[in-house]
PDB file of N, CA and C in Angstrom:
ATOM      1  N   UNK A   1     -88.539  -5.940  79.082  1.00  0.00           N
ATOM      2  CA  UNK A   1     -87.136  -6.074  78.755  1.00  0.00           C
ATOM      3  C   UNK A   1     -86.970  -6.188  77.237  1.00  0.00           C
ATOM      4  N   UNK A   2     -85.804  -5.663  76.742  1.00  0.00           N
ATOM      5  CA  UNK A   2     -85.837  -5.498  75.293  1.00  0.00           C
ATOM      6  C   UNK A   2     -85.203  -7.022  74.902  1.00  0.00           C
ATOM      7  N   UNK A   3     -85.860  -7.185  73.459  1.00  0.00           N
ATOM      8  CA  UNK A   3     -85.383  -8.697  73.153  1.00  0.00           C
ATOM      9  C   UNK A   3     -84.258  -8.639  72.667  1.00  0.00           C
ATOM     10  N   UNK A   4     -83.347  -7.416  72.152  1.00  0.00           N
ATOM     11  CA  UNK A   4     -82.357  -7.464  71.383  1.00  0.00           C
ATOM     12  C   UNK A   4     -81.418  -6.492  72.284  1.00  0.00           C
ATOM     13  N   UNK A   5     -80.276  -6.724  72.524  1.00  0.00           N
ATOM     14  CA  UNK A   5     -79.379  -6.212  72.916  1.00  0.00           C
ATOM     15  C   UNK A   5     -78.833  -4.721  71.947  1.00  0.00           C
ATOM     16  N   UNK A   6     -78.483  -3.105  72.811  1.00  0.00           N
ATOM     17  CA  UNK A   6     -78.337  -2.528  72.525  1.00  0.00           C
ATOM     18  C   UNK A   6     -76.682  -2.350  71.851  1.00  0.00           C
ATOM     19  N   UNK A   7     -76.915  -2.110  70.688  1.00  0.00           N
ATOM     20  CA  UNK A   7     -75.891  -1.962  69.817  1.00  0.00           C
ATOM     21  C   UNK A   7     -75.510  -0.662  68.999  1.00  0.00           C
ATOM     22  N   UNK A   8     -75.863   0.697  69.413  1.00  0.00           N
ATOM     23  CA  UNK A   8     -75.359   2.019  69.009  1.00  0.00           C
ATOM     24  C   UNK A   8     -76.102   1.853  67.466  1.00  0.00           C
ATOM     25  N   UNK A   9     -75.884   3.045  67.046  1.00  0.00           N
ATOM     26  CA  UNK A   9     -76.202   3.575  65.891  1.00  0.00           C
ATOM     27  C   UNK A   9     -75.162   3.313  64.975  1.00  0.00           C
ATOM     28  N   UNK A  10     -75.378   3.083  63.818  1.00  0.00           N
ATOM     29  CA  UNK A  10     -74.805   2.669  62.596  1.00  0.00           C
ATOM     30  C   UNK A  10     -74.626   4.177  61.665  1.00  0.00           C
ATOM     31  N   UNK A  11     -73.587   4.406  61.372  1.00  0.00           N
ATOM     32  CA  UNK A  11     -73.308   5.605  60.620  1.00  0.00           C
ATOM     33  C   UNK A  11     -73.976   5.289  59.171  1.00  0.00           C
ATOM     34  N   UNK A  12     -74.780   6.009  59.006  1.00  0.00           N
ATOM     35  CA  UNK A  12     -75.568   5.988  57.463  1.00  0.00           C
ATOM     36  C   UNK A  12     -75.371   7.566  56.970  1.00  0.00           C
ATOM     37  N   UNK A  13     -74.455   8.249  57.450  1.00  0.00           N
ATOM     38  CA  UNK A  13     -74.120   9.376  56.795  1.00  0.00           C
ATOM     39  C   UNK A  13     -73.712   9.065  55.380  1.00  0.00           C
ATOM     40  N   UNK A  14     -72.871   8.585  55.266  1.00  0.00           N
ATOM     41  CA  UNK A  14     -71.894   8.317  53.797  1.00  0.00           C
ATOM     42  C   UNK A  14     -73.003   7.493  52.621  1.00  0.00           C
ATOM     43  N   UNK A  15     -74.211   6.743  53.041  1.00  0.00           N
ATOM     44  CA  UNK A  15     -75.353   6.788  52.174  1.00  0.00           C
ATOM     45  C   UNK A  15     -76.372   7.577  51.954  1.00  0.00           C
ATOM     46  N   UNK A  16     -76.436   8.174  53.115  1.00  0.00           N
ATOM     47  CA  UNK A  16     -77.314   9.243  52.488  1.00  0.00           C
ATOM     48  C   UNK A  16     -76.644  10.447  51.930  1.00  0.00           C
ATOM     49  N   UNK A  17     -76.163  11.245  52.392  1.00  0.00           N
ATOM     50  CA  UNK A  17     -75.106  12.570  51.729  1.00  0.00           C
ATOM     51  C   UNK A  17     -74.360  12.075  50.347  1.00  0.00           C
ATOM     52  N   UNK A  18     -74.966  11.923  49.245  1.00  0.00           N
ATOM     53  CA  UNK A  18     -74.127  12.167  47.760  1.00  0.00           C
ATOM     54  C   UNK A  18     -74.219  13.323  47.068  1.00  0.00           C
ATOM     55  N   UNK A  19     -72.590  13.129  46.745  1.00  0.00           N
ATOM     56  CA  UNK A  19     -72.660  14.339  45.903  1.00  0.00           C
ATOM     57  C   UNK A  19     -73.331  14.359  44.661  1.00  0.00           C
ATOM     58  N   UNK A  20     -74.201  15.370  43.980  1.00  0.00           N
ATOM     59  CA  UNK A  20     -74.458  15.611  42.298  1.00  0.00           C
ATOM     60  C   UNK A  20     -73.736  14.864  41.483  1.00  0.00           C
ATOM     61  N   UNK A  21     -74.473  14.650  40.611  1.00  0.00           N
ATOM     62  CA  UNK A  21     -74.006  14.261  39.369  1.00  0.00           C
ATOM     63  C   UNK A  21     -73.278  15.437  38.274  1.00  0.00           C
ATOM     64  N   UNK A  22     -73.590  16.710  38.258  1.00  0.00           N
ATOM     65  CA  UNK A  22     -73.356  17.848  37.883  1.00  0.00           C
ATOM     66  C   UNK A  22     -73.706  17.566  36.111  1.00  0.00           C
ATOM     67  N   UNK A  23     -75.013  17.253  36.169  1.00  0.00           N
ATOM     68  CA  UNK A  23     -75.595  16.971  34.632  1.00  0.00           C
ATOM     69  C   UNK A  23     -76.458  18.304  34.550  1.00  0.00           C
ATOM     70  N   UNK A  24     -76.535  17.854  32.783  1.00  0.00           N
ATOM     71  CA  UNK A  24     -77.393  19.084  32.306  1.00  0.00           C
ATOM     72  C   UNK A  24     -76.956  19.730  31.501  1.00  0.00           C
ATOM     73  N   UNK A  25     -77.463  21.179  30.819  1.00  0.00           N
ATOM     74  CA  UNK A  25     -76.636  21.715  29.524  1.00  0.00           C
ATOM     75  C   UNK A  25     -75.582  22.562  30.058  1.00  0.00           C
ATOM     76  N   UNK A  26     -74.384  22.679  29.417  1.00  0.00           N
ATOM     77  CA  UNK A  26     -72.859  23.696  29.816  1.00  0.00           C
ATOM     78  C   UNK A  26     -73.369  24.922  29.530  1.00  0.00           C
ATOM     79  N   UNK A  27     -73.647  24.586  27.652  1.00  0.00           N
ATOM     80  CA  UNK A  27     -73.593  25.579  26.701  1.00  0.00           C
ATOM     81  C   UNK A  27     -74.680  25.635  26.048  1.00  0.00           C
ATOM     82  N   UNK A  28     -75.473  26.995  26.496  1.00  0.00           N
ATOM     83  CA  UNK A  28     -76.452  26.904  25.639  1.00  0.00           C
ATOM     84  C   UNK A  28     -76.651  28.163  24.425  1.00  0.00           C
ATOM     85  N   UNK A  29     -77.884  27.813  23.735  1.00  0.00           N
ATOM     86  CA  UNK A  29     -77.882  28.200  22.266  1.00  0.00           C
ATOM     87  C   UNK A  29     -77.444  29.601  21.902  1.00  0.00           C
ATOM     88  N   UNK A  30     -76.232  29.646  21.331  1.00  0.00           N
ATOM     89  CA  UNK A  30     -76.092  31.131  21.146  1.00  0.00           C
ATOM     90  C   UNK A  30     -74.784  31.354  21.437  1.00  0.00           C
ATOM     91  N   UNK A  31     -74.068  30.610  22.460  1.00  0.00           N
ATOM     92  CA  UNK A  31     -72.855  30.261  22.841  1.00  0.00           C
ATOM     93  C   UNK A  31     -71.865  29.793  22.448  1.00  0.00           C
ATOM     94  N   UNK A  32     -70.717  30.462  21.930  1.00  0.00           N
ATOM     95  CA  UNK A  32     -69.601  29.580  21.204  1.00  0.00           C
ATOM     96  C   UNK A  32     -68.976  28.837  21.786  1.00  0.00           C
ATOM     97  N   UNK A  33     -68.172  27.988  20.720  1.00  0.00           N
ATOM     98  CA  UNK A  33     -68.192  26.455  21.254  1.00  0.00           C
ATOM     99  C   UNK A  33     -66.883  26.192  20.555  1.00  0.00           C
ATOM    100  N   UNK A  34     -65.649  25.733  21.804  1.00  0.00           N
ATOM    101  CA  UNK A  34     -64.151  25.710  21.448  1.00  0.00           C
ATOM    102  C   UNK A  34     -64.285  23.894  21.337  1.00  0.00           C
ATOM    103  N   UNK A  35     -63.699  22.918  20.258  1.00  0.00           N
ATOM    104  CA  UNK A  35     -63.289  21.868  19.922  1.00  0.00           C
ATOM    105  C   UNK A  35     -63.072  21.656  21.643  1.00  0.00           C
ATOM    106  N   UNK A  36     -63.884  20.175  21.800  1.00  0.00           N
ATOM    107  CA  UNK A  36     -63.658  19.628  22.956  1.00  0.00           C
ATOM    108  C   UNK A  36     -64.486  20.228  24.512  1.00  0.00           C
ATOM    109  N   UNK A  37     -64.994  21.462  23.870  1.00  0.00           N
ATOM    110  CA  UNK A  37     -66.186  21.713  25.357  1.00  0.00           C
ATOM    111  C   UNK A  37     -67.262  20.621  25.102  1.00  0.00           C
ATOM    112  N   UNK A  38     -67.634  20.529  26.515  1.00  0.00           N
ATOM    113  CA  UNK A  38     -68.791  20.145  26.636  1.00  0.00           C
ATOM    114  C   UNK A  38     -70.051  20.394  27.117  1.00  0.00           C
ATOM    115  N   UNK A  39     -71.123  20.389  25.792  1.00  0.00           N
ATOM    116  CA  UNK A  39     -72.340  20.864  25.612  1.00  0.00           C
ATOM    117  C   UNK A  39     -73.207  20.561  26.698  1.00  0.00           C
ATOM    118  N   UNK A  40     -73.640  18.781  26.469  1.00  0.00           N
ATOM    119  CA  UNK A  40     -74.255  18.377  27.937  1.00  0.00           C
ATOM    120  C   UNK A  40     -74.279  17.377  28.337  1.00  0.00           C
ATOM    121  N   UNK A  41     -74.240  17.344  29.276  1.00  0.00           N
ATOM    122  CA  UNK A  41     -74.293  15.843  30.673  1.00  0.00           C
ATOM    123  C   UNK A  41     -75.475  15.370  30.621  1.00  0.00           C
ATOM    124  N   UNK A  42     -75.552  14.029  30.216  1.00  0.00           N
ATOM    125  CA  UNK A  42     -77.162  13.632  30.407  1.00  0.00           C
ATOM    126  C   UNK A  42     -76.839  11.806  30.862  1.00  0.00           C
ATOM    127  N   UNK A  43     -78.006  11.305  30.886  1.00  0.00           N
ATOM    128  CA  UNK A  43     -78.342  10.107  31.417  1.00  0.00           C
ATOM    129  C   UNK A  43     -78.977   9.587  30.302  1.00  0.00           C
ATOM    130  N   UNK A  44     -78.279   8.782  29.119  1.00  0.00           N
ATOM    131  CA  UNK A  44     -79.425   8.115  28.104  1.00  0.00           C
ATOM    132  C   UNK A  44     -79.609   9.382  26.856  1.00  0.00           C
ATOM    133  N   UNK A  45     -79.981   9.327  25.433  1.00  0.00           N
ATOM    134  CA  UNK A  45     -79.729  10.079  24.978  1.00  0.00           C
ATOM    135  C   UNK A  45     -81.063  10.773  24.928  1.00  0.00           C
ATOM    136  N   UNK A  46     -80.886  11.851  25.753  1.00  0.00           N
ATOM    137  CA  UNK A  46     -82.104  12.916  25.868  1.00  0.00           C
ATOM    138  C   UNK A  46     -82.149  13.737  24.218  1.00  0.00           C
ATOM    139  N   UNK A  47     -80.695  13.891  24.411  1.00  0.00           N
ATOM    140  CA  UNK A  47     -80.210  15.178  23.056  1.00  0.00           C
ATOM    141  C   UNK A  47     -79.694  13.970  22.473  1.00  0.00           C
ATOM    142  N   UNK A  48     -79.006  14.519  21.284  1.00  0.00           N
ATOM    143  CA  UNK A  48     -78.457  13.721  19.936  1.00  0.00           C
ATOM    144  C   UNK A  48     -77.531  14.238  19.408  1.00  0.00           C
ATOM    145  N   UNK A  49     -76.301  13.963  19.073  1.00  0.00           N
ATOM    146  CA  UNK A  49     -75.085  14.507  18.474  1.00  0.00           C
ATOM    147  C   UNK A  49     -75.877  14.844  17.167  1.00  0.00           C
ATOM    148  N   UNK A  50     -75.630  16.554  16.818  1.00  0.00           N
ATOM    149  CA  UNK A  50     -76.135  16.752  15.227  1.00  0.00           C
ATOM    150  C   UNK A  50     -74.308  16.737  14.707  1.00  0.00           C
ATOM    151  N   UNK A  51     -74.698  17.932  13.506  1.00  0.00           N
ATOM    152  CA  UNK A  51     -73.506  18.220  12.597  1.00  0.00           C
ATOM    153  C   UNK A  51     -72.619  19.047  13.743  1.00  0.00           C
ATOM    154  N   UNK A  52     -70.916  18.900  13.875  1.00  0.00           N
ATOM    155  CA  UNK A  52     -69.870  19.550  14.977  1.00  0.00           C
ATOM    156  C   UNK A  52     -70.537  19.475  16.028  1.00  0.00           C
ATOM    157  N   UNK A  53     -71.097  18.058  16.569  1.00  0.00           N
ATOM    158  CA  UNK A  53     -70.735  17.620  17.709  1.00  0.00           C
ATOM    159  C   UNK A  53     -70.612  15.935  17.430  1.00  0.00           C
ATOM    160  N   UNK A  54     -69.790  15.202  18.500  1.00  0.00           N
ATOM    161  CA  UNK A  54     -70.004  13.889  18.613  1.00  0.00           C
ATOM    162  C   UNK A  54     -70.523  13.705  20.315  1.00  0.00           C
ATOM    163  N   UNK A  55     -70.398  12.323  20.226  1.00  0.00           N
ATOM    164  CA  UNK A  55     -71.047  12.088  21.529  1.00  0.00           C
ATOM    165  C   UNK A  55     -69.828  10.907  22.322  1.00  0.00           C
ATOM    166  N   UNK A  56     -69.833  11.008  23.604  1.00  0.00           N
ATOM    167  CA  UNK A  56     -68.928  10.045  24.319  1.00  0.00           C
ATOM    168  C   UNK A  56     -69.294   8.617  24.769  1.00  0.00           C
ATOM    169  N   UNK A  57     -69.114   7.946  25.359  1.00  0.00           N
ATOM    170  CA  UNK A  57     -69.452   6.830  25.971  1.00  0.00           C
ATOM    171  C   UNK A  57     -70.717   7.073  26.988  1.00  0.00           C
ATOM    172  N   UNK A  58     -70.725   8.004  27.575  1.00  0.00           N
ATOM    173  CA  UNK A  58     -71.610   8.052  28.749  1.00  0.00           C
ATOM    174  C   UNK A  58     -72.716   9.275  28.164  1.00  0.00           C
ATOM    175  N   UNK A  59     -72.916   9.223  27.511  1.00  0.00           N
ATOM    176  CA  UNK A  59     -73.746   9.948  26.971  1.00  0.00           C
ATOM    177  C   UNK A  59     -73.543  11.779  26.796  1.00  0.00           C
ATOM    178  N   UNK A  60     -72.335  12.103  26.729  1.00  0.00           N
ATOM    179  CA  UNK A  60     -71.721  13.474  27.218  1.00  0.00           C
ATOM    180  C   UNK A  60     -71.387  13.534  25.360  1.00  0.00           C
ATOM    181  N   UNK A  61     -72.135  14.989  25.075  1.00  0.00           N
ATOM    182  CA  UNK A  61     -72.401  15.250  23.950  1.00  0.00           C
ATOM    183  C   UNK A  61     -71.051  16.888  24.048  1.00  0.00           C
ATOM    184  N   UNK A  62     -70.275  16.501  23.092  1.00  0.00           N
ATOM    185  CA  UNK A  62     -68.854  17.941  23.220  1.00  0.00           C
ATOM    186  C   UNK A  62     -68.707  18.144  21.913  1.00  0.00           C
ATOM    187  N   UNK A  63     -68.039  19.339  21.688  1.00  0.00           N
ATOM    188  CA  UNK A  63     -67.979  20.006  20.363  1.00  0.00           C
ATOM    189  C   UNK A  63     -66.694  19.547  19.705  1.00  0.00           C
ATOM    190  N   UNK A  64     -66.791  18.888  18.380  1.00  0.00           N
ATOM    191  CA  UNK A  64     -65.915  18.615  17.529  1.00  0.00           C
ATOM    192  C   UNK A  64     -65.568  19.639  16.742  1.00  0.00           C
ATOM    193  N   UNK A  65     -65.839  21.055  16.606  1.00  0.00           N
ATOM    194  CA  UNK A  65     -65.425  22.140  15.989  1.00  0.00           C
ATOM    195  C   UNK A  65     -65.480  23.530  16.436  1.00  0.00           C
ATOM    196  N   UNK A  66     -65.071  24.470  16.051  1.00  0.00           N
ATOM    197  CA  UNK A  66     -65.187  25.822  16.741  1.00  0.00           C
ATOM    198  C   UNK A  66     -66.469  26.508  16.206  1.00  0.00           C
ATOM    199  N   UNK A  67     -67.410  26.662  17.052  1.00  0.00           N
ATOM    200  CA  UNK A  67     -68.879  27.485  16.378  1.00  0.00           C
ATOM    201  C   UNK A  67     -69.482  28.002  17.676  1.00  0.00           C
ATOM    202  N   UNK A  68     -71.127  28.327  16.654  1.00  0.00           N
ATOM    203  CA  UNK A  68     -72.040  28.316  17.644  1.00  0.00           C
ATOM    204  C   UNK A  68     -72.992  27.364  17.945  1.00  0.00           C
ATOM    205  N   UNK A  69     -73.229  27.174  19.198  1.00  0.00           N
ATOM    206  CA  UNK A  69     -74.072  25.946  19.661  1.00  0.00           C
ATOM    207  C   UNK A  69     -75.569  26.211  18.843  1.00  0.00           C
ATOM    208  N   UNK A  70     -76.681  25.371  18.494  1.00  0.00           N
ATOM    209  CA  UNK A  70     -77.617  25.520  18.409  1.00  0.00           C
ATOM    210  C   UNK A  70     -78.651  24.224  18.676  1.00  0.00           C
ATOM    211  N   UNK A  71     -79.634  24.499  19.412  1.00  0.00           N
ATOM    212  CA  UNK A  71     -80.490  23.069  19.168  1.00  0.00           C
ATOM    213  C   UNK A  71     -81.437  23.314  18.487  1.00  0.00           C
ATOM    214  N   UNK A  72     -81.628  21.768  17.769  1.00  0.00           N
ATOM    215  CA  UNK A  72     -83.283  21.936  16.496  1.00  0.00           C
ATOM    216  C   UNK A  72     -83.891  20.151  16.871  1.00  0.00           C
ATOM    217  N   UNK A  73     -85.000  20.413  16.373  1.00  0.00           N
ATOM    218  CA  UNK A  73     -85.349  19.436  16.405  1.00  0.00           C
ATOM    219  C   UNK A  73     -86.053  18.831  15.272  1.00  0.00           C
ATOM    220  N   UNK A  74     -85.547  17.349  14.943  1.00  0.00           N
ATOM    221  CA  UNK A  74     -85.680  16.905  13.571  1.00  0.00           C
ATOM    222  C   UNK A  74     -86.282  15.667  14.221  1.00  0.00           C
ATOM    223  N   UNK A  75     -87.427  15.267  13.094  1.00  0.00           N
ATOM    224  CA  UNK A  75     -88.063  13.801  13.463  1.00  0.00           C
ATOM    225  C   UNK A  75     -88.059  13.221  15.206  1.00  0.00           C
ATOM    226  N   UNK A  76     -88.547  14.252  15.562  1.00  0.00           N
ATOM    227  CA  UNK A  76     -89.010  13.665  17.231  1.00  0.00           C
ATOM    228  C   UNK A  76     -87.612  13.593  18.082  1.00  0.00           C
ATOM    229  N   UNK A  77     -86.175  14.208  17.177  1.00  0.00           N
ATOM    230  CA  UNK A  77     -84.963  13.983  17.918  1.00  0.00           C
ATOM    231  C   UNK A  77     -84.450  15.572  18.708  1.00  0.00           C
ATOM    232  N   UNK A  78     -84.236  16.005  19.578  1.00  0.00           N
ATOM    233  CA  UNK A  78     -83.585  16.855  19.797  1.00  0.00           C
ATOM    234  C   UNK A  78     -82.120  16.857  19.674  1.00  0.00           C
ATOM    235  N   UNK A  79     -82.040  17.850  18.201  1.00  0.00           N
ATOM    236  CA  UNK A  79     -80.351  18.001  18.078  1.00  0.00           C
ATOM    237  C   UNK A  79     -79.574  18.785  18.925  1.00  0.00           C
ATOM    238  N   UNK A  80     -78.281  18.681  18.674  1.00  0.00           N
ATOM    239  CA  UNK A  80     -77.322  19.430  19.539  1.00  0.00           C
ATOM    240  C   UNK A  80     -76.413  19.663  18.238  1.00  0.00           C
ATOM    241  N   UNK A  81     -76.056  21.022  17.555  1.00  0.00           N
ATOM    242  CA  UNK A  81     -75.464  21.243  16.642  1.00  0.00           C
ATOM    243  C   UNK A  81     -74.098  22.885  17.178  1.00  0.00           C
ATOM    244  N   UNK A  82     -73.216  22.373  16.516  1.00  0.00           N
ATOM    245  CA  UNK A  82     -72.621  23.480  16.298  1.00  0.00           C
ATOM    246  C   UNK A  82     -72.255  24.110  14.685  1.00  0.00           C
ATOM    247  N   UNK A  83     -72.390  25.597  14.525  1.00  0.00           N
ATOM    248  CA  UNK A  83     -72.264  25.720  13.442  1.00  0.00           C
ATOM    249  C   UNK A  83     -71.139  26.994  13.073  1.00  0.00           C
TER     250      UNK A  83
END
């Protein structure tokens, strides 16, 4: 005989099934870049706001000017530049 009384299944759909985060690069190198797109979605600063870009609160790096995107990398940083 079971020690615990039968009590149905517990819906664990809605924890397991999440949606994306939809991170990662928009725009990449070579790509022009209108004031206010955004370059890339990240978690923590992977990339680095260079020259015409800034960076947001959540780590979402967007273009402060009209150019072309480019990344370089300076002193161990990966930039995110528009020029």
């Amino acid at each position: 005989m079971a020690k615990t009384k039968a009590k149905g299944k517990v819906n664990q759909k809605s924890q397991r099934m999440r949606r994306g985060k939809h991170r990662g690069v928009k725009l990449y190198a070579g790509q022009t870049a209108e004031p206010g797109n955004i370059i890339v979605r990240q978690l923590g600063s992977k990339f680095h706001a260079g020259p015409g870009t800034k960076m947001g609160r959540d780590f979402t790096i967007y273009a402060d000017r009209r150019g072309i995107v480019k990344f370089e990398n300076k002193r161990d940083n990966k930039l995110v530049c528009v020029y």
